[in-house]
PDB file of N, CA and C in Angstrom:
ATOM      1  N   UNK A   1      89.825  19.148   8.538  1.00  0.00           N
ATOM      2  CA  UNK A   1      89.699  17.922   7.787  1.00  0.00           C
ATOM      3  C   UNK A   1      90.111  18.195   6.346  1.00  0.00           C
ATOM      4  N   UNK A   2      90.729  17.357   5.653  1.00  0.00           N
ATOM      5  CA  UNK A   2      91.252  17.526   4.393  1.00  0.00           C
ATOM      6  C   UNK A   2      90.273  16.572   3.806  1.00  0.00           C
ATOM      7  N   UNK A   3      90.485  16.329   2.074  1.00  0.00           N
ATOM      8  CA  UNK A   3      90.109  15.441   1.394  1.00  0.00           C
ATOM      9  C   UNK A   3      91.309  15.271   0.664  1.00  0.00           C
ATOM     10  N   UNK A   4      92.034  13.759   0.692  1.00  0.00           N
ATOM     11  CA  UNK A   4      93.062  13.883  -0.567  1.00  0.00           C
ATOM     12  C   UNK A   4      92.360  13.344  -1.891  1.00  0.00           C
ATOM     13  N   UNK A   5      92.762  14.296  -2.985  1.00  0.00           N
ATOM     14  CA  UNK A   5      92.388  13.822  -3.581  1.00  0.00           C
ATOM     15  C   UNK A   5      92.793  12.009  -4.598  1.00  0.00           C
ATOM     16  N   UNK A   6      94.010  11.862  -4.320  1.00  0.00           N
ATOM     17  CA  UNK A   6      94.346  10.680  -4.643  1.00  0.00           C
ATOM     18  C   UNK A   6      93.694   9.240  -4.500  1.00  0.00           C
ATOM     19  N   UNK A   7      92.490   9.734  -3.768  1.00  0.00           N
ATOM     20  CA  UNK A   7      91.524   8.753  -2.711  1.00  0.00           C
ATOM     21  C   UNK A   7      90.294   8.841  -3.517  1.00  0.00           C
ATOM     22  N   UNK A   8      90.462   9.634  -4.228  1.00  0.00           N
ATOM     23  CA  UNK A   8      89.008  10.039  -4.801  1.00  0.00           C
ATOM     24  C   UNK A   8      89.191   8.806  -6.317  1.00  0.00           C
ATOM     25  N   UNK A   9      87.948   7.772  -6.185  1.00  0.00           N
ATOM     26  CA  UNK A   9      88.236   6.937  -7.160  1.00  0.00           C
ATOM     27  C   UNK A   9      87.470   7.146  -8.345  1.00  0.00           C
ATOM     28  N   UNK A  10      87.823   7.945  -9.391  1.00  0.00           N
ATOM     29  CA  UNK A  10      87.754   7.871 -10.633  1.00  0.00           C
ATOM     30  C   UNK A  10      88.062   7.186 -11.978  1.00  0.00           C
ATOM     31  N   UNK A  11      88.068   6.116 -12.810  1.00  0.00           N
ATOM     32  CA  UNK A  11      88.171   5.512 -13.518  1.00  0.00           C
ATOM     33  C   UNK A  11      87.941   6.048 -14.939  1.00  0.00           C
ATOM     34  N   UNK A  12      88.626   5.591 -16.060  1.00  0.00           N
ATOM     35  CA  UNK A  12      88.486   6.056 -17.615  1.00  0.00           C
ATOM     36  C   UNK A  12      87.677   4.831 -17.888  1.00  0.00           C
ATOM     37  N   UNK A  13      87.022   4.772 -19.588  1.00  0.00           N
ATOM     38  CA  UNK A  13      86.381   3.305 -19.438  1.00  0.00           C
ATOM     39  C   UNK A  13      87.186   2.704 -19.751  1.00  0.00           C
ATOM     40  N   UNK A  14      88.218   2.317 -19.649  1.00  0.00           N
ATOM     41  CA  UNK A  14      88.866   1.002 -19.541  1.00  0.00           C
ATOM     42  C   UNK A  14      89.275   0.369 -17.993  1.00  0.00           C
ATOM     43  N   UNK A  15      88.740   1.344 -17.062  1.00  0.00           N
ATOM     44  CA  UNK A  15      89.048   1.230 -15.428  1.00  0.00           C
ATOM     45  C   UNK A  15      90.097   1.306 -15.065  1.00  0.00           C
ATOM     46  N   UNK A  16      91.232   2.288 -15.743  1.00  0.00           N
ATOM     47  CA  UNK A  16      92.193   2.790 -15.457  1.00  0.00           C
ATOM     48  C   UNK A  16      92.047   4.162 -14.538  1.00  0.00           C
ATOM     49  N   UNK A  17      92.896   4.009 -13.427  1.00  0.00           N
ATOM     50  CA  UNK A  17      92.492   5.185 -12.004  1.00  0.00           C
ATOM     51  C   UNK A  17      93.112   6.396 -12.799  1.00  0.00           C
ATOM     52  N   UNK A  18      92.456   7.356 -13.082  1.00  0.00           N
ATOM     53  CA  UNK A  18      92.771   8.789 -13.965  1.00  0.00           C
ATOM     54  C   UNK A  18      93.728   9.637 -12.582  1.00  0.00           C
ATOM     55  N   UNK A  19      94.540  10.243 -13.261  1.00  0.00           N
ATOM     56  CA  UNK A  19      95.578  11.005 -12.315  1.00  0.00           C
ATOM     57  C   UNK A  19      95.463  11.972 -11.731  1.00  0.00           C
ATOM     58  N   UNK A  20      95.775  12.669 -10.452  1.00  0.00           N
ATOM     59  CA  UNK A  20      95.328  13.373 -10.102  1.00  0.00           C
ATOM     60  C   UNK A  20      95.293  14.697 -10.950  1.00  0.00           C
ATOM     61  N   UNK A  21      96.627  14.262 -12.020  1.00  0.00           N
ATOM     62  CA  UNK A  21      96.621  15.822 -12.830  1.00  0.00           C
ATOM     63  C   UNK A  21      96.242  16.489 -13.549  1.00  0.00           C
ATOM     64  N   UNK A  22      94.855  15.451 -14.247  1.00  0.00           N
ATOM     65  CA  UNK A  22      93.735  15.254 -15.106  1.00  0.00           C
ATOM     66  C   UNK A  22      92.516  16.028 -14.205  1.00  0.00           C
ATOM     67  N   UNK A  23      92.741  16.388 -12.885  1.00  0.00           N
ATOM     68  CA  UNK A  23      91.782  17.160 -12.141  1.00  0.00           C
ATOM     69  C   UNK A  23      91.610  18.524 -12.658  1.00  0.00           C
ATOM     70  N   UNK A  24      90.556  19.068 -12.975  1.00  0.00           N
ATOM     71  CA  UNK A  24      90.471  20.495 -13.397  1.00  0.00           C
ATOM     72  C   UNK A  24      89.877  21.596 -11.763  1.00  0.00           C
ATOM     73  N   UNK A  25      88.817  20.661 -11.703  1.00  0.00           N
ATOM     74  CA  UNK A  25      88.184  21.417 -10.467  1.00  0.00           C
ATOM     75  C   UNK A  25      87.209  20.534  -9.374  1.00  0.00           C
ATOM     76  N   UNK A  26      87.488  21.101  -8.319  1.00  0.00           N
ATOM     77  CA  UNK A  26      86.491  20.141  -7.542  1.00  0.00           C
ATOM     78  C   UNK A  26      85.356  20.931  -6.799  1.00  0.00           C
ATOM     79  N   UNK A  27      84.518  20.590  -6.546  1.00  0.00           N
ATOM     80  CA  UNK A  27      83.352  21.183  -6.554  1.00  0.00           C
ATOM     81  C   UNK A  27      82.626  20.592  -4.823  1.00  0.00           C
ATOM     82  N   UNK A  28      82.685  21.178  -3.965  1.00  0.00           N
ATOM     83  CA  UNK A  28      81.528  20.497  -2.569  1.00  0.00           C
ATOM     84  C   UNK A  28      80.594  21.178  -2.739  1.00  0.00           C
ATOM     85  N   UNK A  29      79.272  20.784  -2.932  1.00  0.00           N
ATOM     86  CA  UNK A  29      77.877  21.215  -2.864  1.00  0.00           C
ATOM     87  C   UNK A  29      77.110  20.814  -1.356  1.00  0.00           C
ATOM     88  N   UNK A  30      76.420  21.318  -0.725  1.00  0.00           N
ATOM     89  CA  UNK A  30      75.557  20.992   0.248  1.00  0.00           C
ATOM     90  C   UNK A  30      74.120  20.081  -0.194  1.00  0.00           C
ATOM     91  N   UNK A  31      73.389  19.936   0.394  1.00  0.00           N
ATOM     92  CA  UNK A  31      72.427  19.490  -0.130  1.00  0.00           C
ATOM     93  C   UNK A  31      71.498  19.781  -0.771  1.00  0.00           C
ATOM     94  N   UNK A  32      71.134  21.140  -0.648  1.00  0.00           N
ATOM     95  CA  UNK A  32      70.806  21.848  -1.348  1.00  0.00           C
ATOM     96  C   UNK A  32      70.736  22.214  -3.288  1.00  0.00           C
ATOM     97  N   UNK A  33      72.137  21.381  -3.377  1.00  0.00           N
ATOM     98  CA  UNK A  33      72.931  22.057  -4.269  1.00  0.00           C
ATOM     99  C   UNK A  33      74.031  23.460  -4.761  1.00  0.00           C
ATOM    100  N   UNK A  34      73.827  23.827  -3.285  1.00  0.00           N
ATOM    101  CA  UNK A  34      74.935  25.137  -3.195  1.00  0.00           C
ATOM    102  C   UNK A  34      75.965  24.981  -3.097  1.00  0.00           C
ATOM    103  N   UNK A  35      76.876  25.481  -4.425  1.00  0.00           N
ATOM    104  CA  UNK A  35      78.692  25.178  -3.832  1.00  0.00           C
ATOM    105  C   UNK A  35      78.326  25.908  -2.953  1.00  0.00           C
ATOM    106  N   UNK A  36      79.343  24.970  -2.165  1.00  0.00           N
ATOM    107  CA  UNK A  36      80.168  25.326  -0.519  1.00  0.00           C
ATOM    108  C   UNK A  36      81.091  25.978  -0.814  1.00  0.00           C
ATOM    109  N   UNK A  37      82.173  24.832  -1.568  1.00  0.00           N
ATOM    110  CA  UNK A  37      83.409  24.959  -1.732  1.00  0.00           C
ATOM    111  C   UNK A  37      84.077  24.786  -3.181  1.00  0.00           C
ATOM    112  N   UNK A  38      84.699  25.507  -3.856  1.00  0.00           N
ATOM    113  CA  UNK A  38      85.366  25.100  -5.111  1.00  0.00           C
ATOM    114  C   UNK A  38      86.745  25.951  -5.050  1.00  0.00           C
ATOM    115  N   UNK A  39      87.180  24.687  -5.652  1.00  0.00           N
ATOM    116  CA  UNK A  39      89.073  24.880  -6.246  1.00  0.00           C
ATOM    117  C   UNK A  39      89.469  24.440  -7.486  1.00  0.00           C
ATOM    118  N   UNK A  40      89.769  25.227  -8.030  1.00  0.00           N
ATOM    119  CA  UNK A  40      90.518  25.437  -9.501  1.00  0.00           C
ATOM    120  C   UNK A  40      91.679  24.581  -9.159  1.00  0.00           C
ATOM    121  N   UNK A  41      91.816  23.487 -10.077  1.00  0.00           N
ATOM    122  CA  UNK A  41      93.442  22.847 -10.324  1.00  0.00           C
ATOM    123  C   UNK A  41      93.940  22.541 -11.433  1.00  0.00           C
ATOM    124  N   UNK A  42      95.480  22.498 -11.819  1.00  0.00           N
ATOM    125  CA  UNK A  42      96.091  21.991 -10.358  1.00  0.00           C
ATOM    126  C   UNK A  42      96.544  22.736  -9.583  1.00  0.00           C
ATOM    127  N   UNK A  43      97.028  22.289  -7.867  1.00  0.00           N
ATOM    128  CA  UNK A  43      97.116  23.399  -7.347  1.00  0.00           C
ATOM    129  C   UNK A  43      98.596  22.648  -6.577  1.00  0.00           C
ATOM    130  N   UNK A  44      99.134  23.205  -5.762  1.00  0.00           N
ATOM    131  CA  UNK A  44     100.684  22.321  -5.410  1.00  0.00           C
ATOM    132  C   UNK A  44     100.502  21.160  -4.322  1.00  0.00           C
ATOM    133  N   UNK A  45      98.953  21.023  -3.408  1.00  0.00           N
ATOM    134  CA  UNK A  45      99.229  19.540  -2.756  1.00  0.00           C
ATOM    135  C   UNK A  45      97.779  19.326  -3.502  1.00  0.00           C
ATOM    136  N   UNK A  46      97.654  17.707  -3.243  1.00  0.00           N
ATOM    137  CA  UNK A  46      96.344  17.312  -3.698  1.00  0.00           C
ATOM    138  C   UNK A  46      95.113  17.106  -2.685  1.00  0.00           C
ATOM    139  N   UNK A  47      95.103  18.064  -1.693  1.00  0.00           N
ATOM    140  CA  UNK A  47      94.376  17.786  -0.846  1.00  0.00           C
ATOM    141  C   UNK A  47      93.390  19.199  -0.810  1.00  0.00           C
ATOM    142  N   UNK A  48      92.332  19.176  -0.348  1.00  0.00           N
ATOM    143  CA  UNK A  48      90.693  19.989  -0.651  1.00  0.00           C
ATOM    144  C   UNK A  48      90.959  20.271   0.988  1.00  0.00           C
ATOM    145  N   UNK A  49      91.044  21.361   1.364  1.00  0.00           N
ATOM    146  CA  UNK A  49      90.334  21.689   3.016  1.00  0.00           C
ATOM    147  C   UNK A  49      88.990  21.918   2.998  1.00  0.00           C
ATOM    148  N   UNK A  50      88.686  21.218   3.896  1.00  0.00           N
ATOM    149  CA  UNK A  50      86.836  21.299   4.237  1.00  0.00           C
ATOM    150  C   UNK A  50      86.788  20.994   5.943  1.00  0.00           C
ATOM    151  N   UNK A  51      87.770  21.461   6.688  1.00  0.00           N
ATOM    152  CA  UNK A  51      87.561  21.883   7.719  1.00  0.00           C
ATOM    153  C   UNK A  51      86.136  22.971   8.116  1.00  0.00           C
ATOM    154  N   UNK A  52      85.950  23.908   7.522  1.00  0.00           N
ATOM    155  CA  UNK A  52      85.226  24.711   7.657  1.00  0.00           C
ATOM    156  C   UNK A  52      84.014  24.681   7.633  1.00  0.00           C
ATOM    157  N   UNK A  53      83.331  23.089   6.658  1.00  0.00           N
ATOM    158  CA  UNK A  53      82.219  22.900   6.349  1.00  0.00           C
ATOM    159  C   UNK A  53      81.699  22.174   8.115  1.00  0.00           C
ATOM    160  N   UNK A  54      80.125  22.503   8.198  1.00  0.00           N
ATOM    161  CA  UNK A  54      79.842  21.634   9.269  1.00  0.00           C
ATOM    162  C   UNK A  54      79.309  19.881   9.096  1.00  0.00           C
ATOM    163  N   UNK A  55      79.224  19.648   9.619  1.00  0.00           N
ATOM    164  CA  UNK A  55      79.155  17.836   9.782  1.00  0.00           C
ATOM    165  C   UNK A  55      77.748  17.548   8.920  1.00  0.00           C
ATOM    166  N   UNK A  56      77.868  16.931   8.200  1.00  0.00           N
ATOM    167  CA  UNK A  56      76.652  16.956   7.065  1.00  0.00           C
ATOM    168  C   UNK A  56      76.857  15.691   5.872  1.00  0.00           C
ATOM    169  N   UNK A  57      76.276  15.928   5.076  1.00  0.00           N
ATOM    170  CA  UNK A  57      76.236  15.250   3.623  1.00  0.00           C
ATOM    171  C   UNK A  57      76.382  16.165   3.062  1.00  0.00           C
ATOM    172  N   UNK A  58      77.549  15.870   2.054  1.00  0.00           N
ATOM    173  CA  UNK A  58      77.672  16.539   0.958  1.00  0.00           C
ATOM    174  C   UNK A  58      77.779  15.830  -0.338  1.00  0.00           C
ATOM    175  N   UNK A  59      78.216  16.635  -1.589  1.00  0.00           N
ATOM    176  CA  UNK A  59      78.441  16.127  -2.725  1.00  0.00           C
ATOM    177  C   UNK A  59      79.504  16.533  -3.429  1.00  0.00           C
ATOM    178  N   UNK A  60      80.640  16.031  -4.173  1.00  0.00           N
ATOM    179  CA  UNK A  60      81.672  16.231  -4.357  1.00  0.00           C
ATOM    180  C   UNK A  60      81.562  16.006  -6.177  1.00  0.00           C
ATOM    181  N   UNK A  61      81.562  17.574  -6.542  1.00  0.00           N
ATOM    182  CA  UNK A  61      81.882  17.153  -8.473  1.00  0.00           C
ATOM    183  C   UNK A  61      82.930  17.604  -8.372  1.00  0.00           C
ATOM    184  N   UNK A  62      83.658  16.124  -9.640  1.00  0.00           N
ATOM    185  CA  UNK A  62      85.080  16.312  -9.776  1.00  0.00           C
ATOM    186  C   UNK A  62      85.118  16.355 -11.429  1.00  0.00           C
ATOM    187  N   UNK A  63      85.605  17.621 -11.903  1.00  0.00           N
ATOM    188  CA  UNK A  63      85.745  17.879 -13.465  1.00  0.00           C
ATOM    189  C   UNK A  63      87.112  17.639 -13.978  1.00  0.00           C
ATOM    190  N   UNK A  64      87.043  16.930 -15.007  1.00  0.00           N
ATOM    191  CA  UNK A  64      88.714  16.585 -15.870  1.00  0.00           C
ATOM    192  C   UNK A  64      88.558  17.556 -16.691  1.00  0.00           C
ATOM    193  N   UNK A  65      90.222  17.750 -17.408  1.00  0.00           N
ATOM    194  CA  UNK A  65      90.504  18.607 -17.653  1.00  0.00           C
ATOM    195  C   UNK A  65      89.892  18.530 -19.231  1.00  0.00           C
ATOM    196  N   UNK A  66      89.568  16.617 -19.439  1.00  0.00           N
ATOM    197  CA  UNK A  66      88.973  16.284 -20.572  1.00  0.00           C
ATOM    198  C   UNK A  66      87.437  16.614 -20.680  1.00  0.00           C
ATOM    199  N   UNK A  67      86.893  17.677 -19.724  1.00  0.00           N
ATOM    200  CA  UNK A  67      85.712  17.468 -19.802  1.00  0.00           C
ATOM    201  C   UNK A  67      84.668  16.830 -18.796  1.00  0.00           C
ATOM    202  N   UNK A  68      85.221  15.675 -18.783  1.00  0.00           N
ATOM    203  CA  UNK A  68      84.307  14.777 -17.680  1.00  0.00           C
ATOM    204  C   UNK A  68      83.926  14.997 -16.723  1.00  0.00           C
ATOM    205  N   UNK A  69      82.619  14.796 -15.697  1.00  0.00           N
ATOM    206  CA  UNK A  69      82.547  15.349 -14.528  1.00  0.00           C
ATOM    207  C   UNK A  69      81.968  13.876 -13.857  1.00  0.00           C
ATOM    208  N   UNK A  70      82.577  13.753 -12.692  1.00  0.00           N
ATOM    209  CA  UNK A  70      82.156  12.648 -11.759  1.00  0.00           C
ATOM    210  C   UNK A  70      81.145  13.836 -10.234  1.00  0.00           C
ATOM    211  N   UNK A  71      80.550  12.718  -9.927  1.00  0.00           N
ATOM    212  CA  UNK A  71      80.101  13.504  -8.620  1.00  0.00           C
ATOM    213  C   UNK A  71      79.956  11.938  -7.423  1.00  0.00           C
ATOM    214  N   UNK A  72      80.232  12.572  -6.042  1.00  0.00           N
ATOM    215  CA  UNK A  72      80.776  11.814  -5.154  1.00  0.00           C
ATOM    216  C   UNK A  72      79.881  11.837  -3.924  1.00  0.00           C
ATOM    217  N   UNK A  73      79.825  10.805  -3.356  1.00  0.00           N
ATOM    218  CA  UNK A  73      78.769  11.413  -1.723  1.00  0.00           C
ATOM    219  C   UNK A  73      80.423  11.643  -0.573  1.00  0.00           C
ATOM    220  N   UNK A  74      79.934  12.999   0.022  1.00  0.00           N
ATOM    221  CA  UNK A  74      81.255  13.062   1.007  1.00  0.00           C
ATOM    222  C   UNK A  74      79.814  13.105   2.412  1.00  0.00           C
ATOM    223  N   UNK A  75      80.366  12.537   3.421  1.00  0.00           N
ATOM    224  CA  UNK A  75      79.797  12.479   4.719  1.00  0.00           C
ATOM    225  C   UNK A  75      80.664  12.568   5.843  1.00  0.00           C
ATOM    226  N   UNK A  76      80.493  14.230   6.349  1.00  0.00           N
ATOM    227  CA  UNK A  76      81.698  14.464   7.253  1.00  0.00           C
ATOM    228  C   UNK A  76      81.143  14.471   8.958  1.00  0.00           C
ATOM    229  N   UNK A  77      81.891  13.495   9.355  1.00  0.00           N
ATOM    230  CA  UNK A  77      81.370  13.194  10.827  1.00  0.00           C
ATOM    231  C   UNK A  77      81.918  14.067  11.788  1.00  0.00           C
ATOM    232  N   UNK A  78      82.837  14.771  11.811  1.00  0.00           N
ATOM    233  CA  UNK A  78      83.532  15.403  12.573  1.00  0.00           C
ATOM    234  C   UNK A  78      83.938  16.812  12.498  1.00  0.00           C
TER     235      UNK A  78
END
């Protein structure tokens, strides 16, 4: 299973969709709060593999390169 990130909806405050190239790092945590998974970007496709994780709830922080950090609910069924 991938995640693209292009899907991932982030906004500036003016609600302009921020680019993927403004991505610094993305972050999957378990529930716990344990990264799972992290990737340094940019990297050459925009997509996160999380094949590996098992079927769960997770949480997805996404850091700009400005600083900012969003965090996301990911829920992988499969």
């Amino acid at each position: 299973m991938l995640i693209r990130l292009k899907t991932v909806s982030i906004s500036d405050i003016d609600g302009r969709p921020i680019p993927v190239s403004k991505i610094q790092e993305v972050t999957v945590l378990n529930l716990a709060g344990i990264a799972v998974y992290t990737q340094k970007l940019p990297i050459s496709s925009n997509v996160v593999a999380v094949r590996n994780l098992a079927r769960g709830i997770y949480f997805v922080r996404v850091k700009l390169t400005t600083g900012i950090q969003s965090t996301h609910t990911l829920i992988l069924t499969q």
